[in-house]
N, C-alpha and C. Protein backbone atom coordinates (compact mmCIF):
# COMPACT_ATOMS: atom_id res chain seq x y z
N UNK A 1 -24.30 -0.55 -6.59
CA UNK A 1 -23.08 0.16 -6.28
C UNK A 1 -21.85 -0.66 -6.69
N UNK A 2 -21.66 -1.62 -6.65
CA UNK A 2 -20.79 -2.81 -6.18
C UNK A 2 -20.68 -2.95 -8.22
N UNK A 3 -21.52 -2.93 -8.66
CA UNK A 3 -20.98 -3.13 -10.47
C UNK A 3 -20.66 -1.59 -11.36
N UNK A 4 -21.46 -0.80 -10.31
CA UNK A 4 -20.55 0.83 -10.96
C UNK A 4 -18.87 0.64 -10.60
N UNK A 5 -18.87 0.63 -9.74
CA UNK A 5 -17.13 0.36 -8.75
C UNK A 5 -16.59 -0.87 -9.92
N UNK A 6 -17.43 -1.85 -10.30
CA UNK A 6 -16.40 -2.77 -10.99
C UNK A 6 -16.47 -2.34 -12.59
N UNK A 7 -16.81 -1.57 -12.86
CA UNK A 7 -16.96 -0.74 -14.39
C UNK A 7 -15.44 -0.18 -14.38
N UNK A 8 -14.66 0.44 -13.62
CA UNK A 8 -13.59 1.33 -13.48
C UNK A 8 -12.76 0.19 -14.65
N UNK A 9 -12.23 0.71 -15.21
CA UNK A 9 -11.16 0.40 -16.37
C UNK A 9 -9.64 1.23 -15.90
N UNK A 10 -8.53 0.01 -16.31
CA UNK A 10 -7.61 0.87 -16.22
C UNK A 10 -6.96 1.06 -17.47
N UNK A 11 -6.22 2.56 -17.41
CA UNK A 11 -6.21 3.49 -18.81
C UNK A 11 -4.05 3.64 -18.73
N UNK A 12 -3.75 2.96 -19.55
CA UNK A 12 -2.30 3.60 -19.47
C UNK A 12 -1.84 4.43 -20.04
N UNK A 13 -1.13 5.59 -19.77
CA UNK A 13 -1.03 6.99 -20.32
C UNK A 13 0.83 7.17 -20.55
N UNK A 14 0.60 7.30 -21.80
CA UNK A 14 2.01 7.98 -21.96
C UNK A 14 2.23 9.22 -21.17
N UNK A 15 3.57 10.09 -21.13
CA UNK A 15 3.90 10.96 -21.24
C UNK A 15 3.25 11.92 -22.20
N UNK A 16 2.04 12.82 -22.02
CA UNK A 16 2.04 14.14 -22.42
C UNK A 16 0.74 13.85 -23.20
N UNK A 17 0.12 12.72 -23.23
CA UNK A 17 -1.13 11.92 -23.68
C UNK A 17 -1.48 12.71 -23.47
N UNK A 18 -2.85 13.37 -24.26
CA UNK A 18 -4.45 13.94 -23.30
C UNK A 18 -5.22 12.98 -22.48
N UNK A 19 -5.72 13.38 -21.68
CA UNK A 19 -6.82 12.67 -20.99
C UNK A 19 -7.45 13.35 -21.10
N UNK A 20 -7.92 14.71 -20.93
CA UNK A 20 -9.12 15.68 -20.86
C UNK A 20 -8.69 16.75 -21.72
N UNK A 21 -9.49 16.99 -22.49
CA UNK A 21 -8.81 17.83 -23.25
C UNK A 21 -9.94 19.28 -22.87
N UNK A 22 -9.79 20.39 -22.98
CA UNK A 22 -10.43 21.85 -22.90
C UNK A 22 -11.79 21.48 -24.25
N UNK A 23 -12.89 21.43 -23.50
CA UNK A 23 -13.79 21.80 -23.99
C UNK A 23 -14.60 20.30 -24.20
N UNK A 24 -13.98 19.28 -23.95
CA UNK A 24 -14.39 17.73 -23.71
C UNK A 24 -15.49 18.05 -22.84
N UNK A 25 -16.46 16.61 -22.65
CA UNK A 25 -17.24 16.70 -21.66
C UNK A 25 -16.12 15.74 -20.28
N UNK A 26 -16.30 15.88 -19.22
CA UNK A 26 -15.72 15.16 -18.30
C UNK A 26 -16.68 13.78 -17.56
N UNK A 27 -16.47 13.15 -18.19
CA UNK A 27 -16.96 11.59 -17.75
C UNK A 27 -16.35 10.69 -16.74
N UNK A 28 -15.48 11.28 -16.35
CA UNK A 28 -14.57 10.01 -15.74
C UNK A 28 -14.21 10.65 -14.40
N UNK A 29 -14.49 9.93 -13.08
CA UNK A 29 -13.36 9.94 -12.14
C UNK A 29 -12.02 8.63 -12.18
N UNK A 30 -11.19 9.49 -12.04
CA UNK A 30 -9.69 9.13 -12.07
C UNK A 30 -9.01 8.88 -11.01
N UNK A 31 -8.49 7.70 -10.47
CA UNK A 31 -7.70 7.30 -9.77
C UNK A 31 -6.24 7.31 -10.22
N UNK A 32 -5.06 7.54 -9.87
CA UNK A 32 -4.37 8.07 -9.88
C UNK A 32 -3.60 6.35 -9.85
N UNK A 33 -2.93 5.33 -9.81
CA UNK A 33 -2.23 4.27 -9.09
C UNK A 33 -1.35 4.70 -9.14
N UNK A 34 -0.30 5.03 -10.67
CA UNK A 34 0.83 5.66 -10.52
C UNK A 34 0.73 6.41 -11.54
N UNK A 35 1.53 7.68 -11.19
CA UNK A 35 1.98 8.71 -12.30
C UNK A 35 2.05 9.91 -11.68
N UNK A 36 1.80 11.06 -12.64
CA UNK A 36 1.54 12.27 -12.39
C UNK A 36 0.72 13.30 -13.57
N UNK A 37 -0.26 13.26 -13.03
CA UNK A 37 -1.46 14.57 -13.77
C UNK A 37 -1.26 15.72 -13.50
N UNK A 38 -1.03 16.51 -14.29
CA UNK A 38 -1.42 18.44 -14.39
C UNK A 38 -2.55 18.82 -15.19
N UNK A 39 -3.57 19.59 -14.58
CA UNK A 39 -4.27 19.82 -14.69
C UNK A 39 -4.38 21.34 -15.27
N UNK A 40 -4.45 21.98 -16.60
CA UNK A 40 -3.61 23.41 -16.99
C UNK A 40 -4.67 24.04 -17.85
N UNK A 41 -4.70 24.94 -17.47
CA UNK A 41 -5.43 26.12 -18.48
C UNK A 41 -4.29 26.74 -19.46
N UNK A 42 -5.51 26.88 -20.67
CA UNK A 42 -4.45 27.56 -21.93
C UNK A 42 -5.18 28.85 -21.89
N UNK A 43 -4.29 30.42 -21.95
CA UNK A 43 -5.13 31.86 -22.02
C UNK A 43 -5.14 31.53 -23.50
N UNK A 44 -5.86 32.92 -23.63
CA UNK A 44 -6.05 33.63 -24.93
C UNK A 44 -4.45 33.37 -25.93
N UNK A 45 -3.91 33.65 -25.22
CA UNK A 45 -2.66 34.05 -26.06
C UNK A 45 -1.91 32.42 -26.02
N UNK A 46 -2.34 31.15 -25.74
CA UNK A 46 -1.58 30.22 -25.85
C UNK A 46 -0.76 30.00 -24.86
N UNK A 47 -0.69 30.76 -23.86
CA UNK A 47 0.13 30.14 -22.50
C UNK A 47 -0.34 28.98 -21.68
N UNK A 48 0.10 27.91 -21.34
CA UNK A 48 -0.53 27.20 -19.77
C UNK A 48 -0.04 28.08 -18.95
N UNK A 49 -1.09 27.59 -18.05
CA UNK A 49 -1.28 27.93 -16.90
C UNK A 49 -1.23 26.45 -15.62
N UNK A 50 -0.46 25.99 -14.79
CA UNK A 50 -1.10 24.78 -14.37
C UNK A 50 -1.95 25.27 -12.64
N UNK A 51 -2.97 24.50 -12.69
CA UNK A 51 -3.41 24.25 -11.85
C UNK A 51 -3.67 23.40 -11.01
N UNK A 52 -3.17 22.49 -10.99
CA UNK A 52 -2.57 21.26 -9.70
C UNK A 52 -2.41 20.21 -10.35
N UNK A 53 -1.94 19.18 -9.68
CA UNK A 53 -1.34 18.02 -10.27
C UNK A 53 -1.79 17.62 -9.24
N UNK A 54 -1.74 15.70 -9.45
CA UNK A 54 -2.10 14.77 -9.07
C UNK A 54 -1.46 13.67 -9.23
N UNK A 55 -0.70 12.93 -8.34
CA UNK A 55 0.62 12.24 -8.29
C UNK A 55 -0.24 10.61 -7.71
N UNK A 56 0.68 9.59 -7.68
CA UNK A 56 0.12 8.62 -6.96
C UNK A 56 -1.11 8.07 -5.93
N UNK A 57 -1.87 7.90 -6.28
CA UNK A 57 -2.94 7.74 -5.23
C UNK A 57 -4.10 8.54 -5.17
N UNK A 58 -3.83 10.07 -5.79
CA UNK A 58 -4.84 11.05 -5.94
C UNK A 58 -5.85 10.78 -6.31
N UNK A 59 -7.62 11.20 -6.23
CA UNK A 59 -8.41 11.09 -6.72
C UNK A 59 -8.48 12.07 -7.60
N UNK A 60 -9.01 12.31 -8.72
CA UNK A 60 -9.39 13.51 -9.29
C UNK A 60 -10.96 13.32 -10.24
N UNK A 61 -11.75 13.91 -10.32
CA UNK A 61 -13.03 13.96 -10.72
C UNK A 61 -13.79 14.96 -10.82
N UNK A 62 -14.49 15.14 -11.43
CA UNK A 62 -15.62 16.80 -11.70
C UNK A 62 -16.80 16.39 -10.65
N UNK A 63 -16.50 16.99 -9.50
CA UNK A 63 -16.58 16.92 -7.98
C UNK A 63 -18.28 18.20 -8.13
N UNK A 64 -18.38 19.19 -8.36
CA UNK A 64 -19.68 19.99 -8.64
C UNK A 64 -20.44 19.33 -9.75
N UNK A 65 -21.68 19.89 -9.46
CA UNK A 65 -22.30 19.44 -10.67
C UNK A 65 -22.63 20.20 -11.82
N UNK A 66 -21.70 21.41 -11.60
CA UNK A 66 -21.82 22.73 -13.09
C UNK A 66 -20.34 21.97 -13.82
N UNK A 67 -19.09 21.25 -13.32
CA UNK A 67 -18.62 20.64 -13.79
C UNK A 67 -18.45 18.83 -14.50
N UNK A 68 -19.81 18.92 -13.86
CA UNK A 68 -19.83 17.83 -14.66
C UNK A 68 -20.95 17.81 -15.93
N UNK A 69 -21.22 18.54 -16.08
CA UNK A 69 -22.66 19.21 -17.25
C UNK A 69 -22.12 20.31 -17.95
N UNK A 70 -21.04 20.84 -17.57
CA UNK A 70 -20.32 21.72 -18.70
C UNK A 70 -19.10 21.37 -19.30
N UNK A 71 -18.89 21.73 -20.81
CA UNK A 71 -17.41 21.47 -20.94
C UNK A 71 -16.22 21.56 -19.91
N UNK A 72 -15.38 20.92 -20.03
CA UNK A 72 -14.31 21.18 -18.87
C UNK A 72 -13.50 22.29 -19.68
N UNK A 73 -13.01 22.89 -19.11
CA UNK A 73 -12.47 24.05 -18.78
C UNK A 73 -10.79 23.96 -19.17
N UNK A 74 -10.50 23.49 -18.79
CA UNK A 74 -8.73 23.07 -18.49
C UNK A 74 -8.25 21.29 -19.48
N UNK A 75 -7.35 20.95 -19.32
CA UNK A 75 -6.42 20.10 -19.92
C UNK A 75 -6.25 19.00 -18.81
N UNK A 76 -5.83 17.88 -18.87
CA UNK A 76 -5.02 17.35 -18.02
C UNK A 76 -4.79 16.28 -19.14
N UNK A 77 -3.15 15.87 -18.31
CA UNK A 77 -2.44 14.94 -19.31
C UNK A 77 -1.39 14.67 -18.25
N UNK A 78 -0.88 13.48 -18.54
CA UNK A 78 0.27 13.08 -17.41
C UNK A 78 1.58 13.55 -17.50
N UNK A 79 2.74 13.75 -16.44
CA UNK A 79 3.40 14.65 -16.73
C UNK A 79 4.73 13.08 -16.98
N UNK A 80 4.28 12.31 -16.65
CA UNK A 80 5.02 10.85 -16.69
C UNK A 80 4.48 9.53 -17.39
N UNK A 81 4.70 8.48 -17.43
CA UNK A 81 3.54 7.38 -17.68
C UNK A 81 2.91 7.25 -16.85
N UNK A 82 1.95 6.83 -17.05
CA UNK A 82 0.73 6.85 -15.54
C UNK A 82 0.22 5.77 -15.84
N UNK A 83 -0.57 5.40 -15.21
CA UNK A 83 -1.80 4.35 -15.24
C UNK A 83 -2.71 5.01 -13.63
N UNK A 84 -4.21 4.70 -14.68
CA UNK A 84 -5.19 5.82 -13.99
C UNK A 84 -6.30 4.67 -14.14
N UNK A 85 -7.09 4.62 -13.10
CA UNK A 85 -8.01 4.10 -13.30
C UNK A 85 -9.52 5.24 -13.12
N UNK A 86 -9.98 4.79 -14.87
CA UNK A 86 -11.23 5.17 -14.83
C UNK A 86 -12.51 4.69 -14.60
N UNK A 87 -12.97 5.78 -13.82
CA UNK A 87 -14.92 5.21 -13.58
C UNK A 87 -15.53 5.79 -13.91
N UNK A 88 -15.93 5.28 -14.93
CA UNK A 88 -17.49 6.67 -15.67
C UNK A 88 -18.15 7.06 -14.74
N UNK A 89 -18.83 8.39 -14.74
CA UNK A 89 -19.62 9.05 -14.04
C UNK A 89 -20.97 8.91 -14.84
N UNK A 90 -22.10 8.98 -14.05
CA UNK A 90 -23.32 8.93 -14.75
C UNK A 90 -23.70 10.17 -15.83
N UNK A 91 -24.57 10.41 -16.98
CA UNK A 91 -24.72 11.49 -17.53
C UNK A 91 -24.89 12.26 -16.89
N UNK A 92 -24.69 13.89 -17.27
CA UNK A 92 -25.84 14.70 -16.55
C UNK A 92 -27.48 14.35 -16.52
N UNK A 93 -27.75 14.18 -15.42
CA UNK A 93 -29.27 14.49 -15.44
C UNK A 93 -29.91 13.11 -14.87
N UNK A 94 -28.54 11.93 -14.86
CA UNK A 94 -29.00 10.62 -14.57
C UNK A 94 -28.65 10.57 -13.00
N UNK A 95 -29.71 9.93 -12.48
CA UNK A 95 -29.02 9.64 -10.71
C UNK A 95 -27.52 9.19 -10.83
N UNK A 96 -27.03 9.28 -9.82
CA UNK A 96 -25.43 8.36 -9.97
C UNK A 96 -25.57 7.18 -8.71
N UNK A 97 -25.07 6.33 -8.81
CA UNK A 97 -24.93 5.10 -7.84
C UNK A 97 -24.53 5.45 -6.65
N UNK A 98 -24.00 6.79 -6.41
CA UNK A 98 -23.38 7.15 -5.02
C UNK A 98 -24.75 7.93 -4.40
N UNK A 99 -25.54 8.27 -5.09
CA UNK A 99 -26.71 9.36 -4.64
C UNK A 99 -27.34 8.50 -2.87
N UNK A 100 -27.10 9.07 -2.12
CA UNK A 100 -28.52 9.47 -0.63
C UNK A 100 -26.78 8.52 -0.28
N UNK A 101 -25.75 7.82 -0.59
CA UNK A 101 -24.64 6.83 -0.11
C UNK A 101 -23.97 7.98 1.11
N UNK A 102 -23.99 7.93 2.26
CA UNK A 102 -23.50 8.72 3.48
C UNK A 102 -21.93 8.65 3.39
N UNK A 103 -21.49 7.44 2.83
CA UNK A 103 -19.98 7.62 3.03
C UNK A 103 -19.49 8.34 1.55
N UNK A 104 -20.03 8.03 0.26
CA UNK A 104 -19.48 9.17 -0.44
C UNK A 104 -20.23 10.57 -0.08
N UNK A 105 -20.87 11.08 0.32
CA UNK A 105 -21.46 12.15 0.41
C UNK A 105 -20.27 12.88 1.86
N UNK A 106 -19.85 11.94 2.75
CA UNK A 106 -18.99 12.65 3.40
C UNK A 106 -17.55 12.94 2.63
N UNK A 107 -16.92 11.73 1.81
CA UNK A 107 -15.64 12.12 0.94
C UNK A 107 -16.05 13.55 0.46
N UNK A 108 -17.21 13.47 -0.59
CA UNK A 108 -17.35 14.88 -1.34
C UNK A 108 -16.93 16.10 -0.54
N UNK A 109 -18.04 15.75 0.60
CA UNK A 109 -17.96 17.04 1.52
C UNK A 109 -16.22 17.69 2.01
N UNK A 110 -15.29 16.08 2.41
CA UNK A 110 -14.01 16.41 2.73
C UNK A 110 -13.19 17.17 1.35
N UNK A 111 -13.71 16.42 0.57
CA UNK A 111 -12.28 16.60 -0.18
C UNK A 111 -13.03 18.49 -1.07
N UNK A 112 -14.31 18.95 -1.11
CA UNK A 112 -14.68 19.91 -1.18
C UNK A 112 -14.29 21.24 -0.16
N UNK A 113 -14.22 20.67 0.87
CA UNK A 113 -13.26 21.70 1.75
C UNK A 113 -11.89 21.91 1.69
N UNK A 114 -11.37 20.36 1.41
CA UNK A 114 -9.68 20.96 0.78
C UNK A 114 -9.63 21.26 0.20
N UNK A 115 -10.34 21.39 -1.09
CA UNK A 115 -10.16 22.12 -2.28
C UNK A 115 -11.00 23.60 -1.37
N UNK A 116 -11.71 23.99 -1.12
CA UNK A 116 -11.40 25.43 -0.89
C UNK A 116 -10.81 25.57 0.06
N UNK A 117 -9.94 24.92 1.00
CA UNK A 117 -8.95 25.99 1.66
C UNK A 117 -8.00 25.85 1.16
N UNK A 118 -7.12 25.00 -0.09
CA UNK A 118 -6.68 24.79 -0.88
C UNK A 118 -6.49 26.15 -1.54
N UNK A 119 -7.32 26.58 -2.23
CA UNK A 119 -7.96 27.91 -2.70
C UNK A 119 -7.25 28.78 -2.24
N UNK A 120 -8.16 29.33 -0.97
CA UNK A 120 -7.49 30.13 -0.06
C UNK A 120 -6.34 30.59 0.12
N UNK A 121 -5.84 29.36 0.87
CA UNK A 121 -4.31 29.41 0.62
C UNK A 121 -3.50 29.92 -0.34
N UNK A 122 -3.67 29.51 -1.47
CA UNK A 122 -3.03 29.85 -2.95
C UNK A 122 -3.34 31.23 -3.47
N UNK A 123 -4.62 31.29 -2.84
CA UNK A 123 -5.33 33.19 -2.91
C UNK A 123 -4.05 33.99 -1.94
N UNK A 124 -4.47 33.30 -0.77
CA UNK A 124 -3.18 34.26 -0.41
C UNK A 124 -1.88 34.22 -0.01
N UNK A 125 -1.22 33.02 -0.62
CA UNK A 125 0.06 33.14 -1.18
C UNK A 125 0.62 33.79 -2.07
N UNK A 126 -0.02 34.37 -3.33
CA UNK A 126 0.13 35.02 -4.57
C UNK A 126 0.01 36.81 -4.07
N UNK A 127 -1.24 36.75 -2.88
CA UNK A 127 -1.20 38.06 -2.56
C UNK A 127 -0.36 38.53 -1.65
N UNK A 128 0.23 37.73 -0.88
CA UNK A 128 1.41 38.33 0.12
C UNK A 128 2.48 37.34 0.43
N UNK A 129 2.91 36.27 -0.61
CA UNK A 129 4.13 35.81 -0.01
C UNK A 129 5.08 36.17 -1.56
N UNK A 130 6.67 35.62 -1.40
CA UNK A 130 7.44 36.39 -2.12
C UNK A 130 7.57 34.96 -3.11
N UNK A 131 7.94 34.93 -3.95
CA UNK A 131 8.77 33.47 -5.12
C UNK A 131 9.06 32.84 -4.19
N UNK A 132 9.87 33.31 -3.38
CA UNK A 132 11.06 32.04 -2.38
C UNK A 132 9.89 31.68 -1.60
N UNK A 133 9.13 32.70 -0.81
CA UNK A 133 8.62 31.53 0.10
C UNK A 133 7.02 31.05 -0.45
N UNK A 134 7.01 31.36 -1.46
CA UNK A 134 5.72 30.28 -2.15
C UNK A 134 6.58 28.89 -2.35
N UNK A 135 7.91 29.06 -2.88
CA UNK A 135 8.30 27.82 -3.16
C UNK A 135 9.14 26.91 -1.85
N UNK A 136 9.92 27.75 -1.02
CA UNK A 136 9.64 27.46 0.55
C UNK A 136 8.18 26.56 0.97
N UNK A 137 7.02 26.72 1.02
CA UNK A 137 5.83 26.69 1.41
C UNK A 137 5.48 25.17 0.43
N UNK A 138 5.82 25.18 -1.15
CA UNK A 138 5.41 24.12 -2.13
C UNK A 138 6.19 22.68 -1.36
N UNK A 139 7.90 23.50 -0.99
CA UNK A 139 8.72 22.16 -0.52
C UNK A 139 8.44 21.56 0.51
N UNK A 140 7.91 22.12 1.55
CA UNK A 140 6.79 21.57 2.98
C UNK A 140 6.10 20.50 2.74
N UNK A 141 5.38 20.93 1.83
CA UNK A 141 4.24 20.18 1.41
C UNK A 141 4.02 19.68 0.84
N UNK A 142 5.14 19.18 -0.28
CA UNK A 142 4.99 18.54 -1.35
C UNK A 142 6.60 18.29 -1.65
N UNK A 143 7.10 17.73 -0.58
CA UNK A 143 8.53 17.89 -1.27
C UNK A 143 8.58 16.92 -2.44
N UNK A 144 7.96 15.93 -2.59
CA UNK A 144 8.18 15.00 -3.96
C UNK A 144 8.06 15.43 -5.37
N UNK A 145 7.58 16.90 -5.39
CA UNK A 145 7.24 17.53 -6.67
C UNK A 145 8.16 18.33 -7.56
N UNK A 146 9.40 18.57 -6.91
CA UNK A 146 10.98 19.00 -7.71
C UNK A 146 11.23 17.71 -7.99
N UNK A 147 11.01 16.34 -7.76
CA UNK A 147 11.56 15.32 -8.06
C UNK A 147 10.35 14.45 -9.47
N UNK A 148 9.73 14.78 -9.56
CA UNK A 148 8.70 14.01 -10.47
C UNK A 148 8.11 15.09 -11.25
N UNK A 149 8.05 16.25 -11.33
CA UNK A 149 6.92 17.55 -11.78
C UNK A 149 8.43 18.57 -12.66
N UNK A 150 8.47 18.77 -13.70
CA UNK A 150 9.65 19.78 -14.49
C UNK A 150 9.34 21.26 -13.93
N UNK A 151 10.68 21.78 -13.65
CA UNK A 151 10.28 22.97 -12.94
C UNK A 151 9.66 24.15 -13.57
N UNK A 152 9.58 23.96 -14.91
CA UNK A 152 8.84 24.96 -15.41
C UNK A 152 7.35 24.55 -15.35
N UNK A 153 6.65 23.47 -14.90
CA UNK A 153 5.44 23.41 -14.62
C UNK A 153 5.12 23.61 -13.46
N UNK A 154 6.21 23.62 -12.67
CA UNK A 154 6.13 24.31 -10.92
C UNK A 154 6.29 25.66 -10.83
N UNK A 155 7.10 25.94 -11.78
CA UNK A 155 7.41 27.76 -12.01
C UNK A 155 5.88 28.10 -12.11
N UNK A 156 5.03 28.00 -13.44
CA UNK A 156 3.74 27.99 -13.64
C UNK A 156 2.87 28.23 -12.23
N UNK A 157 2.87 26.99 -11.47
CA UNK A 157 1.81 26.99 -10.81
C UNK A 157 2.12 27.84 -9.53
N UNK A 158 3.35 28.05 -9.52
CA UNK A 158 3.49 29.00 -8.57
C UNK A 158 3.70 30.61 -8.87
N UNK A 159 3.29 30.35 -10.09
CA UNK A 159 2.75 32.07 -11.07
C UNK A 159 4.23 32.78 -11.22
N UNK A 160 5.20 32.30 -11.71
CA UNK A 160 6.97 32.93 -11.49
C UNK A 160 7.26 31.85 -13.29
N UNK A 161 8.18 32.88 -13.88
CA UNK A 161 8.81 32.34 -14.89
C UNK A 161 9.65 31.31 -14.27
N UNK A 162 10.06 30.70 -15.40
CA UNK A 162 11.11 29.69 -15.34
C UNK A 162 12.70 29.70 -14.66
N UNK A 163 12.79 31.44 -14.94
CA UNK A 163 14.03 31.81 -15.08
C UNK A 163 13.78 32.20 -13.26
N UNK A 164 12.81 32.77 -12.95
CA UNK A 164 12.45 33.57 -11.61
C UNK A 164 12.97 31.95 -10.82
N UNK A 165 11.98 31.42 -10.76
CA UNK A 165 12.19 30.01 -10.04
C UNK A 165 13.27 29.27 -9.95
N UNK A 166 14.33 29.02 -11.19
CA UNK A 166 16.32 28.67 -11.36
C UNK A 166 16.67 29.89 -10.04
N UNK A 167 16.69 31.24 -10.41
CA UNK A 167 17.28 32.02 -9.43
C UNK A 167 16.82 31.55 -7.88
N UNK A 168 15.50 31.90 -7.92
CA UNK A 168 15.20 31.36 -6.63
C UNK A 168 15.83 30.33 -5.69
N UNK A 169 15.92 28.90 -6.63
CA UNK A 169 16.41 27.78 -6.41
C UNK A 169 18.16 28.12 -6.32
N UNK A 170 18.53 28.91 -7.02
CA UNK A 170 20.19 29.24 -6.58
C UNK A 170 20.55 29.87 -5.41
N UNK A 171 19.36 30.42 -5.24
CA UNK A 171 19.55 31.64 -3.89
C UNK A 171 19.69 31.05 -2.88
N UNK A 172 18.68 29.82 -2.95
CA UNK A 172 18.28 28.50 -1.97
C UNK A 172 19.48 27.75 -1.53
N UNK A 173 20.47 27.80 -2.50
CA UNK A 173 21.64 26.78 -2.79
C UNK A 173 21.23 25.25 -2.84
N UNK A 174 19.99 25.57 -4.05
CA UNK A 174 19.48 24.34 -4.40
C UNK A 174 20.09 23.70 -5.83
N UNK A 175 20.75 24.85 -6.42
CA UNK A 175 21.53 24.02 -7.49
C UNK A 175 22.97 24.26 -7.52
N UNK A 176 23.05 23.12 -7.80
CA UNK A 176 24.91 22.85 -7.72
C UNK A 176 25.60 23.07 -9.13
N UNK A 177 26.31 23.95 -8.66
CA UNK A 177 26.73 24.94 -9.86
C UNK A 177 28.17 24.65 -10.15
């Protein structure tokens, strides 16, 4: 266990670098020390889409095991300079160093439930709350993310144009005009 953990390399990332690119295999859990990751789907038609970010301290990793044996899906790239520390993950199909380990098997389990009520939440914010108070709801909880994250990648993840989200934020008397 103790020489998987000392394998982790640290990776310094420009601004707008890939780290994962759509259709890569995903090898790496990522520690976060400093920066900021978005994590974004591209449609058909060339739009992102983001789907969460990951700021200082975050873990991020292909947490199932259909994601770690299938192409990844989505993008991530830093939205700042970062420095991330990587730890290879074992192949598919190979034991991993954490296997029958009780204390990662409880992280998984935690951080698998925030990510689905995570979910949830975001399921039904989109289905019954308005622009303002999705972004009401983002500033609760994340107030550090108008300050480090460009608002058109917050517009994004909170499913509202660019332009929807400025108004919003004026309505707010969040910009000084």
């Amino acid at each position: 266990m103790a020489s998987w953990w000392a394998s982790a390399q640290p990776v310094d990332l420009a601004k707008g670098q890939p780290l994962l690119r759509a259709g890569d295999p995903w090898r790496h859990l990522w520690w976060v020390e400093r920066g900021a990751l978005r994590l974004y789907l591209v449609d058909r038609d060339g739009a992102e889409a983001n789907k969460n970010f990951f700021l200082d301290g975050a873990l991020c990793w292909p947490i199932t095991p259909s994601l770690r044996q299938q192409p990844a899906m989505f993008h991530v790239e830093p939205l700042e300079d970062s420095r991330v520390w990587a730890l290879p993950l074992p192949a598919p199909g190979v034991a991993a160093p954490t296997d029958g380990w009780a204390p990662w098997a409880a992280l998984e389990h935690r951080v698998l439930c925030a990510l689905l009520d995570g979910k949830m939440q975001r399921e039904q914010e989109f289905l019954q709350l308005s622009a303002r108070e999705r972004y009401t709801r983002l500033l609760a909880q994340h107030p550090d993310w108008p300050e480090r994250i460009a608002l058109r990648h917050l517009a994004s993840y909170l499913g509202v144009t660019d332009v929807t989200l400025s108004r919003v934020r004026s309505e707010m008397g969040l910009i000084k005009g």
